[in-house]
N, C-alpha and C. Protein backbone atom coordinates (compact mmCIF):
# COMPACT_ATOMS: atom_id res chain seq x y z
N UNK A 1 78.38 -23.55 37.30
CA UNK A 1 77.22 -23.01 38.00
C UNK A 1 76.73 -24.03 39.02
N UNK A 2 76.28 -23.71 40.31
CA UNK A 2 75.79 -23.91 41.14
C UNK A 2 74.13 -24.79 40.50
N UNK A 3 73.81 -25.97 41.22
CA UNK A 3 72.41 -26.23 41.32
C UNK A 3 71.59 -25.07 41.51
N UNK A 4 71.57 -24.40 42.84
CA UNK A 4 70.56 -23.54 43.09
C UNK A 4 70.36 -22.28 41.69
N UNK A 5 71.66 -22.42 41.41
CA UNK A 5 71.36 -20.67 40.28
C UNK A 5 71.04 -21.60 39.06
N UNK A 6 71.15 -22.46 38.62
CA UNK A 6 70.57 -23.44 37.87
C UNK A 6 68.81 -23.49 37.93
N UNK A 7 68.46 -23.95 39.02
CA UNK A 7 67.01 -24.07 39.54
C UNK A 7 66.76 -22.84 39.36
N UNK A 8 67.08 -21.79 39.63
CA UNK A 8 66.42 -20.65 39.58
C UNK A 8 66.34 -19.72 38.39
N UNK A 9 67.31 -20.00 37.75
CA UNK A 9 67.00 -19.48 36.28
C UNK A 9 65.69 -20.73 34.99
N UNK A 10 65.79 -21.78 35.95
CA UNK A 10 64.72 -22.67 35.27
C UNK A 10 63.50 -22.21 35.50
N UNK A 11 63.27 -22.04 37.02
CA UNK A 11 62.26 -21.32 37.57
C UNK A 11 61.68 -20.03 37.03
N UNK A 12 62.80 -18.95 36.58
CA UNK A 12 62.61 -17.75 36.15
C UNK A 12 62.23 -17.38 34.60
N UNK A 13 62.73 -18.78 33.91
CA UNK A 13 61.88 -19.09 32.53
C UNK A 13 60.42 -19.30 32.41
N UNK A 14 60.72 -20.50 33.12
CA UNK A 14 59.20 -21.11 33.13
C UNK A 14 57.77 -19.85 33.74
N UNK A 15 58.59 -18.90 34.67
CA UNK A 15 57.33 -17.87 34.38
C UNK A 15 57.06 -17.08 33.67
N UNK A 16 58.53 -16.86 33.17
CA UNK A 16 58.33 -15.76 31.91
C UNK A 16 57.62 -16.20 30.89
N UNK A 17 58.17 -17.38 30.57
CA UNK A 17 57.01 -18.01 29.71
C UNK A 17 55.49 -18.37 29.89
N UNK A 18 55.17 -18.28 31.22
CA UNK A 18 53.76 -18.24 31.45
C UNK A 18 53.13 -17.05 31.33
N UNK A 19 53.75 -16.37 31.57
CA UNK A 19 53.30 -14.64 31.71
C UNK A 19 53.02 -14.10 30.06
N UNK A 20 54.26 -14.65 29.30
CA UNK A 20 53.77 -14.56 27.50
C UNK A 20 52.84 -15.27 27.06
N UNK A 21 52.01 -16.59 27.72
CA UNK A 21 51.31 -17.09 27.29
C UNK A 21 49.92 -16.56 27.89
N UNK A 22 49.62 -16.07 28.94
CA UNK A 22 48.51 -15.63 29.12
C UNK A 22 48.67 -14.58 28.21
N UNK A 23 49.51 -13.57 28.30
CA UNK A 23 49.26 -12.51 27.68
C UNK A 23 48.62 -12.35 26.25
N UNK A 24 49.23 -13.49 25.70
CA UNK A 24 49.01 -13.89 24.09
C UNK A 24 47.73 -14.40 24.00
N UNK A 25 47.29 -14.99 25.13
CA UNK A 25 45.97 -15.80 25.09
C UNK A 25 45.00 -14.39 25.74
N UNK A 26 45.28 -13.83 26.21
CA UNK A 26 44.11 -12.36 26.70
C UNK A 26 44.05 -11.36 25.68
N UNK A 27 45.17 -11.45 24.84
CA UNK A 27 45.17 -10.86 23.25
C UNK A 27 44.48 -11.44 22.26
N UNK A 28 44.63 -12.83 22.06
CA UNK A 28 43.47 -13.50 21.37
C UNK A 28 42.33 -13.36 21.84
N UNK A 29 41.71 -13.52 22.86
CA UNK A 29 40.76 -13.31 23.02
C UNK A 29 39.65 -12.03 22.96
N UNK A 30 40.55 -11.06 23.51
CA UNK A 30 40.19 -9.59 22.57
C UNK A 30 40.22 -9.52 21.58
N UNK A 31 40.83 -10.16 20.53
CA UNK A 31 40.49 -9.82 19.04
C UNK A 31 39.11 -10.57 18.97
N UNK A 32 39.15 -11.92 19.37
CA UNK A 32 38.12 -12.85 18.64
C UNK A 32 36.84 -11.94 19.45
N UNK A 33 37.05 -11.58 20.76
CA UNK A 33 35.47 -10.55 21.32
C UNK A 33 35.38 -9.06 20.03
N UNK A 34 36.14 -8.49 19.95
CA UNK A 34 36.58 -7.27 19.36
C UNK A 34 35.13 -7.59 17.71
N UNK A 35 35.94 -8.80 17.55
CA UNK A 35 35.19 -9.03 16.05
C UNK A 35 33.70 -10.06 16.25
N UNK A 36 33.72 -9.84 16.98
CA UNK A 36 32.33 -11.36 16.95
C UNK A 36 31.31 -9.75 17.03
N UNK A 37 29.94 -10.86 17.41
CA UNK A 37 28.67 -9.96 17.43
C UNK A 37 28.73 -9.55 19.24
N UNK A 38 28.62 -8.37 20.06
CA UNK A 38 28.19 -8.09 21.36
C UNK A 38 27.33 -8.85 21.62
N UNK A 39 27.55 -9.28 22.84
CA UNK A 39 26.54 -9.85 24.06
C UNK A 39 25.59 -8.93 24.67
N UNK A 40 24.27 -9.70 24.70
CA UNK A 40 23.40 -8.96 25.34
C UNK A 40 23.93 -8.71 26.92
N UNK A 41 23.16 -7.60 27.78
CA UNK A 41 23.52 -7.39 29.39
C UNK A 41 23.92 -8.60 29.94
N UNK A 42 23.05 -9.55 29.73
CA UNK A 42 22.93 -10.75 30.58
C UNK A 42 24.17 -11.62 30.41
N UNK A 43 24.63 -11.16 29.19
CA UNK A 43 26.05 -12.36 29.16
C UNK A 43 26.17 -13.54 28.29
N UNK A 44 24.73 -13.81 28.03
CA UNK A 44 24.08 -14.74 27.24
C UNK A 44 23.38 -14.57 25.43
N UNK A 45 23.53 -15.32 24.64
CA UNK A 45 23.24 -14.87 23.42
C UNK A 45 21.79 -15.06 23.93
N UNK A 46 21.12 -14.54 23.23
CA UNK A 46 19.76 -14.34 23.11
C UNK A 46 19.10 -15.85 22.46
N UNK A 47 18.18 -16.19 22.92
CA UNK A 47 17.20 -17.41 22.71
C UNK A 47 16.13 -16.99 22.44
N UNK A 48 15.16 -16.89 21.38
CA UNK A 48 13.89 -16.67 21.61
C UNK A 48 13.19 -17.62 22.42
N UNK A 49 11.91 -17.49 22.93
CA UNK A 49 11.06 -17.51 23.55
C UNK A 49 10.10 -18.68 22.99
N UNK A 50 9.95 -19.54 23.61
CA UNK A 50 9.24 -20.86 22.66
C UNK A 50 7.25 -19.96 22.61
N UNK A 51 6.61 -20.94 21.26
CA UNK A 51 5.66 -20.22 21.06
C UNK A 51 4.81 -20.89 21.83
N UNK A 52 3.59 -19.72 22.16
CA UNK A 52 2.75 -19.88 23.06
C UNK A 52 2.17 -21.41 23.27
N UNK A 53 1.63 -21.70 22.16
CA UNK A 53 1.52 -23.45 22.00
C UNK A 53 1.73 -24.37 22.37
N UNK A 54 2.88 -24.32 22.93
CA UNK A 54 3.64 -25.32 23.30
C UNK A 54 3.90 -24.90 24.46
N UNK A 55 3.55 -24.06 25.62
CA UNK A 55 4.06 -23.65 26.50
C UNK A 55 2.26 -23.94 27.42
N UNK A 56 1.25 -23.13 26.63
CA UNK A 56 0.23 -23.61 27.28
C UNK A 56 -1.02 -24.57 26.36
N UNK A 57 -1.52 -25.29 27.23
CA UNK A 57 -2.05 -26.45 26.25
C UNK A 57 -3.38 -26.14 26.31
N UNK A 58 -4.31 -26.16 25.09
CA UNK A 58 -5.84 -25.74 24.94
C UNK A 58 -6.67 -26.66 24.95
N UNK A 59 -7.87 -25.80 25.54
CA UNK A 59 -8.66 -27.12 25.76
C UNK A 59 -9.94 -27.18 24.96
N UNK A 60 -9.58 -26.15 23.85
CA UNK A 60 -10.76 -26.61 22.40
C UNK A 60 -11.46 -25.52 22.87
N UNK A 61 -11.43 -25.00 24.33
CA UNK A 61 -12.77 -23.42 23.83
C UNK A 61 -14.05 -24.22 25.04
N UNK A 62 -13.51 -25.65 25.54
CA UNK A 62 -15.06 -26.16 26.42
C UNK A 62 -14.68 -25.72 28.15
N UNK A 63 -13.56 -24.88 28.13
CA UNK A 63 -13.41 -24.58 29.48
C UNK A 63 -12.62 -25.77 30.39
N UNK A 64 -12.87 -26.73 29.99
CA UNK A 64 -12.78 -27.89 30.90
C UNK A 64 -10.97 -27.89 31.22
């Protein structure tokens, strides 16, 4: 065999084998989404909301 048909069947592995590895990896990843808990709209797990307290600070009721 020729270099070039050499190179090119190396070439023609190496994507096939990339092409099985995404695939396998976009399959895992649908299972592990498939089974986990849904995402809210936003994309983001949900955080509550820190309590009021700590967000605004009081001033005892003297206005000041």
């Amino acid at each position: 065999m020729s270099n070039s048909i050499l190179i090119a069947l190396i070439g023609i592995s190496v994507a096939l084998q990339l092409a099985i590895l995404l695939l396998l990896h976009s399959a895992l990843q649908f299972l592990v989404a498939s089974h986990s808990q849904p995402l809210p709209l936003g994309g983001r797990l949900a955080t509550p909301p820190p309590p009021r307290e700590a967000v605004f600070q009081h001033d005892g009721g003297t206005g000041a």
